[in-house]
Protein backbone atom coordinates (compact mmCIF):
# COMPACT_ATOMS: atom_id res chain seq x y z
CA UNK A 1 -2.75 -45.52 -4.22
CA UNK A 2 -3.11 -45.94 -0.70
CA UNK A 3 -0.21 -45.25 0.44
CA UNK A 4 -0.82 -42.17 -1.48
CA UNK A 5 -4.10 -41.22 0.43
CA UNK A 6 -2.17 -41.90 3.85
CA UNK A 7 0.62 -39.60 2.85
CA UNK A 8 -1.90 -36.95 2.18
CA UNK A 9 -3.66 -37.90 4.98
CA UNK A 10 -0.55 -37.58 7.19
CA UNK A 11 0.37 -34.20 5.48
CA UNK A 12 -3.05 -32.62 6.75
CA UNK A 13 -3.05 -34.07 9.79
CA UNK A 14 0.11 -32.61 10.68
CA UNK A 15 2.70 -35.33 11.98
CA UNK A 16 6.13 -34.47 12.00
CA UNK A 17 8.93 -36.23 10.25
CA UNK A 18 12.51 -36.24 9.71
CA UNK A 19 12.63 -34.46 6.30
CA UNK A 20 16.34 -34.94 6.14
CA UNK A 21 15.78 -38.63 5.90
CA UNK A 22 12.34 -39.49 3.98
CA UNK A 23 12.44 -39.58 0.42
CA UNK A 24 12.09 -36.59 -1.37
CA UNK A 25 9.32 -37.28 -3.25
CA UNK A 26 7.32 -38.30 0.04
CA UNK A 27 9.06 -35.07 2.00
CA UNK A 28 7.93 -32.43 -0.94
CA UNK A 29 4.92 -34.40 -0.88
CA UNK A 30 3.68 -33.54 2.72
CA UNK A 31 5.55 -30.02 3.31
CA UNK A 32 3.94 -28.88 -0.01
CA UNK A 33 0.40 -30.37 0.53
CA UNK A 34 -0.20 -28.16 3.95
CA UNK A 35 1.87 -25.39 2.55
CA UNK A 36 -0.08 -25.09 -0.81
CA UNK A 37 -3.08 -25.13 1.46
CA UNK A 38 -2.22 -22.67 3.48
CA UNK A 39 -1.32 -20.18 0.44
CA UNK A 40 -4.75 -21.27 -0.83
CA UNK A 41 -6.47 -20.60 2.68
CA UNK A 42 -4.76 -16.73 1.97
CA UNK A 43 -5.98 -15.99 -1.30
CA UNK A 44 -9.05 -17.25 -0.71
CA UNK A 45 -9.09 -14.72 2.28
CA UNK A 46 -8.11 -12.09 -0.83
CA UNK A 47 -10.54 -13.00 -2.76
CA UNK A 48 -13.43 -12.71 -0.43
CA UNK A 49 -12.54 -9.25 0.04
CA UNK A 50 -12.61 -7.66 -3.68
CA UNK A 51 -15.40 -10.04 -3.91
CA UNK A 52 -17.45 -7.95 -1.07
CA UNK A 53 -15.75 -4.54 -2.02
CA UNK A 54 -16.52 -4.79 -5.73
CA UNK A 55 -20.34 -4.48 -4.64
CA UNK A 56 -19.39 -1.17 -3.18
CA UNK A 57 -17.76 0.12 -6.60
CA UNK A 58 -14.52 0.90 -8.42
CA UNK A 59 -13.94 3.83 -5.57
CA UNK A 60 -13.67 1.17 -3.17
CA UNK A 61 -11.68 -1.41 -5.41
CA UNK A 62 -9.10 1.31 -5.90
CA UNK A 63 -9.15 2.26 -2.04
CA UNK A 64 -8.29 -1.40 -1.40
CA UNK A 65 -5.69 -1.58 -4.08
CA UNK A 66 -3.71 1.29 -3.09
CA UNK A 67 -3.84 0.98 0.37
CA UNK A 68 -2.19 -2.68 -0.52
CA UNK A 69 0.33 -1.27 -2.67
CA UNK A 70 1.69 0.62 0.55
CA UNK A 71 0.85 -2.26 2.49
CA UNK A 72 3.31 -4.29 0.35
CA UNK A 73 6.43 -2.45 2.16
CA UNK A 74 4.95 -3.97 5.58
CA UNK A 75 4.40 -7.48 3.92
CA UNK A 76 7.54 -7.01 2.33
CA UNK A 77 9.40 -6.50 5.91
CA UNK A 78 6.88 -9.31 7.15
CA UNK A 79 8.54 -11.85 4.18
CA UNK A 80 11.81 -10.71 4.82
CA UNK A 81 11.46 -11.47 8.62
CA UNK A 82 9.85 -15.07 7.90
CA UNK A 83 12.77 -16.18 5.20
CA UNK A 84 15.30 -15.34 7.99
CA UNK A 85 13.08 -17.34 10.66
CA UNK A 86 13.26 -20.15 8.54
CA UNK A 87 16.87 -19.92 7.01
CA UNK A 88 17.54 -19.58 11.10
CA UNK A 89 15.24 -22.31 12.14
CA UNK A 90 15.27 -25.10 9.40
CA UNK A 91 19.31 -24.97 9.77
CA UNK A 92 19.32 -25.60 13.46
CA UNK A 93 16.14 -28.30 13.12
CA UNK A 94 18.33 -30.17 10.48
CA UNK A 95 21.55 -30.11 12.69
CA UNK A 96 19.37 -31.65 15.76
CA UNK A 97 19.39 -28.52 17.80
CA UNK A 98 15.65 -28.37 19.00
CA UNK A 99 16.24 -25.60 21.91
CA UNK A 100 18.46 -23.29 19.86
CA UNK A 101 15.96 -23.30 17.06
CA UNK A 102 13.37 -22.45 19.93
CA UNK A 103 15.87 -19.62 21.28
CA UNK A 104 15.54 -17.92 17.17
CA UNK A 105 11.79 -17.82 17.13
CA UNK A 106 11.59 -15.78 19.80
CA UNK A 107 14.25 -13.39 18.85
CA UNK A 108 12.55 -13.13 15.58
CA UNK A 109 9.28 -12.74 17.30
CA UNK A 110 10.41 -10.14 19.09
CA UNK A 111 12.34 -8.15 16.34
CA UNK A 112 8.66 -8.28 14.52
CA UNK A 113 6.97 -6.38 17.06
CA UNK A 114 9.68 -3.57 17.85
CA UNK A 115 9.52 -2.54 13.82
CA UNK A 116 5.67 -2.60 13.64
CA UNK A 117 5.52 -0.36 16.86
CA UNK A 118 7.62 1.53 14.40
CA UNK A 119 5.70 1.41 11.37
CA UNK A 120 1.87 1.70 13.12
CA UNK A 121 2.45 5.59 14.69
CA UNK A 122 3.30 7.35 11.21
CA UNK A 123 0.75 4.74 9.48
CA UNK A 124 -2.17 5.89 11.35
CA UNK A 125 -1.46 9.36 11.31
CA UNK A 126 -0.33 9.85 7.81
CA UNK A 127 -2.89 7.33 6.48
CA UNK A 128 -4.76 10.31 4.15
CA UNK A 129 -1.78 11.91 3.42
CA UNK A 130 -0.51 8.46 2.29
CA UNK A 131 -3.58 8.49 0.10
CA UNK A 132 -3.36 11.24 -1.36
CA UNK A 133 0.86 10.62 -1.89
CA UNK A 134 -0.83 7.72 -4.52
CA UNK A 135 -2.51 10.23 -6.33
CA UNK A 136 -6.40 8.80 -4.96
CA UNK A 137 -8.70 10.90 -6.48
CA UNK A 138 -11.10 12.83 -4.12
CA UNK A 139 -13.75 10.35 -3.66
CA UNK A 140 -11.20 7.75 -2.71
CA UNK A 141 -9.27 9.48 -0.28
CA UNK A 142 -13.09 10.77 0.96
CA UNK A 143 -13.91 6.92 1.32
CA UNK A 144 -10.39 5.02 1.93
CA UNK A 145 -8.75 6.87 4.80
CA UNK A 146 -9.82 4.87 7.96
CA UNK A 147 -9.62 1.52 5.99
CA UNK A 148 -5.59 2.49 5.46
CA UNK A 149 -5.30 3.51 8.96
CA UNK A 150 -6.34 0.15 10.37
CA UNK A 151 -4.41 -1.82 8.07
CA UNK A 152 -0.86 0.21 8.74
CA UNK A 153 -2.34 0.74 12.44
CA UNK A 154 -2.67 -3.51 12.86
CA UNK A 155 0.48 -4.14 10.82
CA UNK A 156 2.08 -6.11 13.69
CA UNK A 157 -0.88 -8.99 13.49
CA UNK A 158 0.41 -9.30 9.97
CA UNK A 159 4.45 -10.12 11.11
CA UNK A 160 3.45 -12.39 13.86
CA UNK A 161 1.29 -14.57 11.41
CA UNK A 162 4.28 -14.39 9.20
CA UNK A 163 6.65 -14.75 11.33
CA UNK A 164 4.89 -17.68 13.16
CA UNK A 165 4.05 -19.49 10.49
CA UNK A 166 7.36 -19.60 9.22
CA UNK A 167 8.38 -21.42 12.53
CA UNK A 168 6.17 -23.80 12.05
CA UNK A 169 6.58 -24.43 8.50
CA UNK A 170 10.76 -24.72 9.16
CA UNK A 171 10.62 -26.98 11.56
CA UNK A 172 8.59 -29.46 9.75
CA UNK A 173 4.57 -28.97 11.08
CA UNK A 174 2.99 -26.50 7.74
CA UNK A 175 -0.54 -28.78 9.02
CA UNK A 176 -0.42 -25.71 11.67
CA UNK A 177 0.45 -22.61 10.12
CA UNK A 178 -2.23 -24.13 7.93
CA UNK A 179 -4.70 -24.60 10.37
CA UNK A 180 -3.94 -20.91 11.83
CA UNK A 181 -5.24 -19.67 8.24
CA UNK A 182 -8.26 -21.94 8.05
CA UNK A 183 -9.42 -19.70 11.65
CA UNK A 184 -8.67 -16.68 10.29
CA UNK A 185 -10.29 -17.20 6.86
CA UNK A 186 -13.42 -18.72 8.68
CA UNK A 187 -13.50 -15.59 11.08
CA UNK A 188 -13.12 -13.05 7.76
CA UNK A 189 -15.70 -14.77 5.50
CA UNK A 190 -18.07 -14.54 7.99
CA UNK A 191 -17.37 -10.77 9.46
CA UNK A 192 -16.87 -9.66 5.93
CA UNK A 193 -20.28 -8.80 4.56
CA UNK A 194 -21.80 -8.18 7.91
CA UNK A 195 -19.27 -5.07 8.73
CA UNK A 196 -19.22 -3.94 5.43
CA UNK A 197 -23.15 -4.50 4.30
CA UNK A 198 -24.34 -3.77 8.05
CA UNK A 199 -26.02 -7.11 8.30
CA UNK A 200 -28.20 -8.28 11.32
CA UNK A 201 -26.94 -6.37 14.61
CA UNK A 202 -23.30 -5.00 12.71
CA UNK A 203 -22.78 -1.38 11.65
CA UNK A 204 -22.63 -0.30 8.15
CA UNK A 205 -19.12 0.51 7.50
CA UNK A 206 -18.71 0.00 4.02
CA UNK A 207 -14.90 -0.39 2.48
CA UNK A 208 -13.90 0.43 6.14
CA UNK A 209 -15.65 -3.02 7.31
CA UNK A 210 -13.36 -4.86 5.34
CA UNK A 211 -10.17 -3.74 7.30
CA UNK A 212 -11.78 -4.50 10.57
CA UNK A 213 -12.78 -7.77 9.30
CA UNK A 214 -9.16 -9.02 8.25
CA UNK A 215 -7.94 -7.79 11.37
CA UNK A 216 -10.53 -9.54 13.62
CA UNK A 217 -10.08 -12.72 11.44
CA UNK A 218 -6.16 -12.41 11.51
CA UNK A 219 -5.69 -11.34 15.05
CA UNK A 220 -7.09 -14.30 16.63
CA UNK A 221 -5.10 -16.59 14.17
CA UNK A 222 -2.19 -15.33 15.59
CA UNK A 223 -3.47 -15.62 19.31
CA UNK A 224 -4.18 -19.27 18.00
CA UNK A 225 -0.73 -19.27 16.98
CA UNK A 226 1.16 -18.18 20.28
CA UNK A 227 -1.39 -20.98 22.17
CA UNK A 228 0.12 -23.64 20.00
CA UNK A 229 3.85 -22.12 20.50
CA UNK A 230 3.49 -21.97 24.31
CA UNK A 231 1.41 -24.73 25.37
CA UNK A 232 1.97 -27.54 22.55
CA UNK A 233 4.58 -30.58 23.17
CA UNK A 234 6.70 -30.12 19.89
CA UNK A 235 10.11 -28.98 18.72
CA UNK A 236 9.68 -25.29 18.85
CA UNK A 237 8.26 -24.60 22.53
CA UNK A 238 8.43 -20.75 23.60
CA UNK A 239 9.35 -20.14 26.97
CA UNK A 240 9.07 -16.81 28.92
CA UNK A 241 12.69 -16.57 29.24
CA UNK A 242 13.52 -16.99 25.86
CA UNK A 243 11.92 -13.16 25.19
CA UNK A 244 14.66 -11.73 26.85
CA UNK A 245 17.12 -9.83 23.84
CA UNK A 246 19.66 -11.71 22.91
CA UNK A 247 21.70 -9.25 20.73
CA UNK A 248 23.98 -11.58 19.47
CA UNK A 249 20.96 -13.76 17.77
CA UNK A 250 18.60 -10.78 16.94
CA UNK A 251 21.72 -9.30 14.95
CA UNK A 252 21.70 -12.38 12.83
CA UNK A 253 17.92 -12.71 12.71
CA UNK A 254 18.64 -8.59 11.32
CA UNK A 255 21.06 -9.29 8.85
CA UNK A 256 19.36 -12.21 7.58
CA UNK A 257 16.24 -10.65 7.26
CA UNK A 258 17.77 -7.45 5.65
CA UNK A 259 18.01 -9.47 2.32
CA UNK A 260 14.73 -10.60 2.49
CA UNK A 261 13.55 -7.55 3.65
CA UNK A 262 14.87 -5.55 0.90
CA UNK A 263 14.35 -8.30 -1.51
CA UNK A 264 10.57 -8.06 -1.30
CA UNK A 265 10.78 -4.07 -1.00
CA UNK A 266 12.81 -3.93 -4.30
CA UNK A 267 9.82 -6.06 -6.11
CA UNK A 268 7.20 -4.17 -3.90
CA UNK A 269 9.08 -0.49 -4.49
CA UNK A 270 8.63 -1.63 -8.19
CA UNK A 271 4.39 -2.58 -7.93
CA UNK A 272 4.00 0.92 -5.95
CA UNK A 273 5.66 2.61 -9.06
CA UNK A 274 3.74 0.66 -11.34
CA UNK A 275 0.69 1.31 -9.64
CA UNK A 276 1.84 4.82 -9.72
CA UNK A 277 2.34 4.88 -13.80
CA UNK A 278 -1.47 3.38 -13.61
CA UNK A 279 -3.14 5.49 -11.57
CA UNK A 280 -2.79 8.69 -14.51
CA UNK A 281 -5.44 6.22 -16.54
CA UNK A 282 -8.11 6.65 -14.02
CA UNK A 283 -9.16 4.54 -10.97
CA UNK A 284 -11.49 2.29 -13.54
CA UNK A 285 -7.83 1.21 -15.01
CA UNK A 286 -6.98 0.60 -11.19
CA UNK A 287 -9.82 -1.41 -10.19
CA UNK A 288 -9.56 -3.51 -13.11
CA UNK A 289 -5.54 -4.28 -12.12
CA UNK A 290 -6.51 -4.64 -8.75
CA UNK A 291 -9.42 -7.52 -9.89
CA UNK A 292 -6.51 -9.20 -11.92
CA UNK A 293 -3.68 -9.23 -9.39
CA UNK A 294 -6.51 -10.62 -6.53
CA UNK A 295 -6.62 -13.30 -9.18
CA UNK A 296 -3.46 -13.48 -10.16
CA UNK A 297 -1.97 -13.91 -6.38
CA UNK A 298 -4.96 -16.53 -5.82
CA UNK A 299 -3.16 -18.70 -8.54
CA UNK A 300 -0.14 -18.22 -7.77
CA UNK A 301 0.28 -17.98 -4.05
CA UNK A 302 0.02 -22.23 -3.83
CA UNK A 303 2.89 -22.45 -6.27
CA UNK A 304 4.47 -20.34 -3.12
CA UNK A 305 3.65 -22.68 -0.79
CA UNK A 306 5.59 -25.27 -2.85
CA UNK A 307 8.73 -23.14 -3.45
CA UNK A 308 8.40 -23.17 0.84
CA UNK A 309 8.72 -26.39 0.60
CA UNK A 310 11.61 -25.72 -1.03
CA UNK A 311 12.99 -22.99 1.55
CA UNK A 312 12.39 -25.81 4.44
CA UNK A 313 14.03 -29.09 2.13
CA UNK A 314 17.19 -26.88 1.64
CA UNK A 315 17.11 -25.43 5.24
CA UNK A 316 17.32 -28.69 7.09
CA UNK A 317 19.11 -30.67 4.60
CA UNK A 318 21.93 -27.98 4.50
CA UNK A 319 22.09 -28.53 8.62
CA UNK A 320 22.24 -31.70 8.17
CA UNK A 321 25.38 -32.04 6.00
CA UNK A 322 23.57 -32.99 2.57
CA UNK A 323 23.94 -30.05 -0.27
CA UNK A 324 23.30 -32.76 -2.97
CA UNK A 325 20.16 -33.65 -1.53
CA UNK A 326 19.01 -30.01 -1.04
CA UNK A 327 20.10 -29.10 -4.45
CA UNK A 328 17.67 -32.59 -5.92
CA UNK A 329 14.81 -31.31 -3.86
CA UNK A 330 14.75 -27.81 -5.29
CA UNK A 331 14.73 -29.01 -9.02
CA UNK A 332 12.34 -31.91 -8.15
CA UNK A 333 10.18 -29.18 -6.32
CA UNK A 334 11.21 -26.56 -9.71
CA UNK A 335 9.30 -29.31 -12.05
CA UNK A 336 6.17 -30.01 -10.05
CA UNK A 337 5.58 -26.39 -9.63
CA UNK A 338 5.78 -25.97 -13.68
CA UNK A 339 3.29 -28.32 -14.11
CA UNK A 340 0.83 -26.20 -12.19
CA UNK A 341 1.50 -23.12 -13.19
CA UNK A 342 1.17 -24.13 -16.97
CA UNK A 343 -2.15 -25.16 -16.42
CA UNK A 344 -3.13 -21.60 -14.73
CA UNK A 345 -1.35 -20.00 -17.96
CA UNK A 346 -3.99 -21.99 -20.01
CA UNK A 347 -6.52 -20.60 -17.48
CA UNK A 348 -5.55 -17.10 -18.20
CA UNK A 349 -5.54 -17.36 -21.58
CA UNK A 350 -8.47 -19.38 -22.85
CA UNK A 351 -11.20 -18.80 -20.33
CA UNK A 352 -10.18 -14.85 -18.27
CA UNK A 353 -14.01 -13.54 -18.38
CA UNK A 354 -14.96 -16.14 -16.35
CA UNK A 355 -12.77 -15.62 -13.76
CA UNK A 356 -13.09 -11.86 -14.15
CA UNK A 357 -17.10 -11.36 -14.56
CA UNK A 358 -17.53 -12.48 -10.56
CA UNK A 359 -15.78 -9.07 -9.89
CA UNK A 360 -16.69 -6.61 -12.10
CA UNK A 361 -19.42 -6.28 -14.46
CA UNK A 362 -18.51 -7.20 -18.31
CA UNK A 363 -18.73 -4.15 -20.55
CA UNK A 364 -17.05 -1.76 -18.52
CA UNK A 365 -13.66 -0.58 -18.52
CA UNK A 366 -12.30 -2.53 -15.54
CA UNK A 367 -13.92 -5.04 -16.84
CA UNK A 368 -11.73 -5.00 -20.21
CA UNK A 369 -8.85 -4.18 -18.09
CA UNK A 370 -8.56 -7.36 -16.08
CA UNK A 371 -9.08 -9.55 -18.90
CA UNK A 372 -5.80 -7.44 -21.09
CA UNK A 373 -4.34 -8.52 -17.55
CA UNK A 374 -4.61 -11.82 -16.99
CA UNK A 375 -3.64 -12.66 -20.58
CA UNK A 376 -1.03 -10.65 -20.80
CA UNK A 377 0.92 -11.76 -17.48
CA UNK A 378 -0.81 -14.87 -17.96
CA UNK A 379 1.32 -15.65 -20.38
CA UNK A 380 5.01 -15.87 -18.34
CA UNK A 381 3.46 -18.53 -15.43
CA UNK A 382 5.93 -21.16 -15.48
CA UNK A 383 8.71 -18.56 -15.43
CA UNK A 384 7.44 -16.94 -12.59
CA UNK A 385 7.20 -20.51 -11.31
CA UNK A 386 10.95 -20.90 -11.76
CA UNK A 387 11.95 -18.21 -10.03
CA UNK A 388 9.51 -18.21 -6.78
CA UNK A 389 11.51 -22.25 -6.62
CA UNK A 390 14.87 -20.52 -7.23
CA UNK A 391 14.36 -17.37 -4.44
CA UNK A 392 13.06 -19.60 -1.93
CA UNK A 393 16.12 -22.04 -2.57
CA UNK A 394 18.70 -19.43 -1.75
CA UNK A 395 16.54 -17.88 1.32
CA UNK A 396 16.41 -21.48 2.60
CA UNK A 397 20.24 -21.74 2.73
CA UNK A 398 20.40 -18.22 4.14
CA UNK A 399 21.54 -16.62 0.54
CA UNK A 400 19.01 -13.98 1.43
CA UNK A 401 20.96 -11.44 -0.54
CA UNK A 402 21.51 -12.90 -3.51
CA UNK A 403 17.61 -12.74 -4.45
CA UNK A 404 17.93 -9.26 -3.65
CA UNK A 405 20.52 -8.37 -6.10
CA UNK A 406 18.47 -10.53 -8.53
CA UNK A 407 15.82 -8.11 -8.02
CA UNK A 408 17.94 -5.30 -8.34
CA UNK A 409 18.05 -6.00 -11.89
CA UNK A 410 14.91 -7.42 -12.63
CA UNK A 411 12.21 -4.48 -11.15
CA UNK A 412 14.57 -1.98 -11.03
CA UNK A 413 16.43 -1.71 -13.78
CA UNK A 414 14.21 -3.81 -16.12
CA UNK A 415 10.93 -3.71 -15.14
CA UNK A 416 9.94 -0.06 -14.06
CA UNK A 417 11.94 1.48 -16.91
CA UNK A 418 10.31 -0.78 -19.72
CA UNK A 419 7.07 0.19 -17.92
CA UNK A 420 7.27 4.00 -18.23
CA UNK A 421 8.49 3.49 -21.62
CA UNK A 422 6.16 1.23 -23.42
CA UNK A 423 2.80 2.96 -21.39
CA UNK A 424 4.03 6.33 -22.09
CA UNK A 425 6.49 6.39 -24.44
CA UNK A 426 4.96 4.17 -26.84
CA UNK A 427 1.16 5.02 -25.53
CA UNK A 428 0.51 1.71 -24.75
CA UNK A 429 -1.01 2.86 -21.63
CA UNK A 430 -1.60 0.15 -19.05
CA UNK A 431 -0.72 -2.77 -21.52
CA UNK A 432 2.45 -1.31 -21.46
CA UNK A 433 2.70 -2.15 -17.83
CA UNK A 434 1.59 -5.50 -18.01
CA UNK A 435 4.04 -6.49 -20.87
CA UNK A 436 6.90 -4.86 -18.94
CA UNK A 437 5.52 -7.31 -15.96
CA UNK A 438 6.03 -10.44 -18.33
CA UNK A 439 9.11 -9.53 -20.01
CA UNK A 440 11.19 -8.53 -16.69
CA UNK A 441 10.04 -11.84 -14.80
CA UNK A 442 10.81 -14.35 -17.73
CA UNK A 443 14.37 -12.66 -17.73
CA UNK A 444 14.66 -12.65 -13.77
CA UNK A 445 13.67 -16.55 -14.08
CA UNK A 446 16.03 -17.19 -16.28
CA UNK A 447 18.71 -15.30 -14.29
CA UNK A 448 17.88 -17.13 -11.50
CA UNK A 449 18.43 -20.27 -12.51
CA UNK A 450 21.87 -19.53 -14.02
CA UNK A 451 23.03 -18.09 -10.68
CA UNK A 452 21.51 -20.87 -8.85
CA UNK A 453 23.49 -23.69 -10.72
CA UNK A 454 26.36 -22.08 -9.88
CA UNK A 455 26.19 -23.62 -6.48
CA UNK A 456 27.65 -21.08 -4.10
CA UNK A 457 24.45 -20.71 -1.65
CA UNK A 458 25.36 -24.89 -0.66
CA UNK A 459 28.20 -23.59 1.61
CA UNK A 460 26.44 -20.34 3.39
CA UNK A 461 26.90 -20.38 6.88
CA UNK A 462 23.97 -19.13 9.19
């Protein structure tokens, strides 16, 4: 047992180990612990938001969750960009090549910023017309436009904490891409209600204050980020030279991130759709999603940071000549991340009011929405599990494009089909979304795994 409290210990204070060496049991054990952390540290940040915004009403709840649902093509790019950082990254780190590792950060630092230059001019001109694209009805759009302008405007805050928390998560310190969260969230919570609610000396900016919150909060996590990069004695150490292009390493950083890229905008494409299909029930149908998938992602997003764990285990252990091991980590990481997320699927299904009356007031619409939610999606949990373990495995070789043709199948020609046709063909409405949800990711999990015992991702070369 005390060795046990030192290893956690050790795991939040952030020293750094050969992972290619420990045992796995003690190497999952302190990558996951910061990195499940971390994913808690951003849904809490979530959560504090619909929490706040739910006061305003369902106009604003909808403004947040379809300004999100666009959002999720930037996050998606953000994702992609992060799995190729640490496919890049965790290989060189496991095959002892500390400077070259360096050299990839900053290419991927710098291919982050040219695309959201790219993204933020249409995204805060469009940002109504955007709106309005999602079918918002009037008082939304009325309400929502500046809060999607700042989000799509600040979009390159979002791939630099992405981006640099991958490098610090591949090359064996998650303690600081945790701590980098911890500042933002503190910054957020606290800016949250006084730029939305106009407390003390802050403006009243209702929904609006929430954008200009998360940016605040998540800006100066990432200028946290680049002080730790720059100034910190460790194995990744940016230097000003290293920001030069280097076309030959920014092409691979592309074509890595291309599969991860488009293997988060095939699952996003698929939520905007889906949101799309939703938003014909009214925006009290919306809000209550919305409420569920804040949820929803707050469970689930530490059961992503131990399929990271994963991504890094694979990564270094690949560099380091050891497939076996890396293929014993992912199913040793595959069975502690069941045994979470079976719990939250009891969660879901026995006790869903709770969770969903501190968002939305019981009796009303959303209300009854969220809880058909939870229990409904609730039910597939330790499939989704399975697959998050299984993605992350292939990223972490560098297999970014097999997950993407996994995807391919799953939300695209599963999942948004089945939708249309049980909510409209079968008037299920918005159950008939949720059940297409469930059914598509048990068969993706199961998919997965199949593909993934296979074994070709153990000789990828990156």
């Amino acid at each position: 047992m005390r060795q046990l409290i030192r290893d956690i210990w050790d795991a939040v204070r952030g020293y750094e180990h050969d992972y290619t060496r420990l045992g796995l049991g003690k190497a999952i054990l302190l990558l996951a612990i910061p990195m499940v952390l971390e994913m808690m540290m951003e849904s809490v940040f979530a959560l504090f938001d619909i929490f706040y915004v739910s006061r305003l009403g369902d106009e604003s709840i909808a403004v947040v969750g379809l300004t999100e649902s666009m959002m999720s093509m930037i996050y998606a790019i953000a994702v992609g960009l992060s799995m190729a950082t640490t496919g890049l990254v965790a290989r060189r780190i496991g095959e002892k090549k500390d400077r070259e590792a360096s050299v990839a950060a900053t290419q991927s630092i710098l291919l982050g910023i040219l695309i959201s230059v790219i993204i933020a001019i249409p995204g805060v001109i469009y940002a109504r017309q955007a709106l309005s694209l999602m079918h918002a009805e009037p008082e939304v759009l009325e309400i929502g436009a500046d809060f999607t302008r700042i989000m799509a405007g600040s979009n390159g805050i979002i791939m630099l904490l992405f981006i640099n928390n991958a490098i610090f998560r591949s090359a064996g310190s998650p303690a600081l891409a945790m701590r980098v969260l911890l500042l933002a969230n503190i910054l957020n919570i606290i800016l949250d209600p006084c730029l939305i609610f106009g407390w003390g000396p802050f403006p009243e900016m209702g929904v609006t204050g929430a954008a200009v919150a998360t940016t605040i909060g998540r800006g100066t996590g990432v200028l946290y980020q680049f002080y730790m990069l720059m100034h910190r004695d460790s194995r990744i150490q940016l230097r000003w030279q290293d920001f030069r292009l280097k076309i030959r390493i920014m092409w691979k950083v592309l074509f890595l991130s291309g599969g991860g890229v488009f293997q988060h905008l095939i699952a996003t494409s698929s939520w905007i759709i889906l949101y799309r299909i939703l938003a014909e029930f009214k925006s009290e149908v919306i809000a209550g999603y919305t409420i569920a998938l804040r949820l929803f992602f707050f469970f689930l997003l530490p059961s992503w940071g131990i399929s990271n764990a994963a991504a890094t285990l694979v990564g270094q252990n690949l560099g380091a000549g050891e497939p076996d091991r890396a293929e014993r980590a992912v199913w040793k990481t595959a069975w502690i991340n069941s045994l979470y997320m079976g719990i939250i699927m009891l969660l879901f299904l026995l006790v869903p009011e709770t969770l969903i009356r501190v968002f939305a007031n019981e009796g009303g619409q959303s209300f009854t929405v969220a809880i058909n939610c939870l229990r409904i999606m609730g039910i597939g949990m330790i499939f989704y599990g399975f697959e998050m373990i299984m993605a992350q495995a292939f990223n972490g070789a560098g297999d970014t494009y097999t997950p993407t043709i996994l995807n391919v199948i799953g939300f695209w020609l599963i999942q948004i089909p089945l939708a249309y046709f049980l909510a409209k063909g079968h008037d299920m409405k918005e159950n008939g979304v949720f059940y297409a949800i469930l059914l598509s990711e048990m068969f993706l999990a199961l998919l997965s795994i199949l593909v993934f015992r296979l074994g070709r991702w153990k000789t990828r070369k990156v």
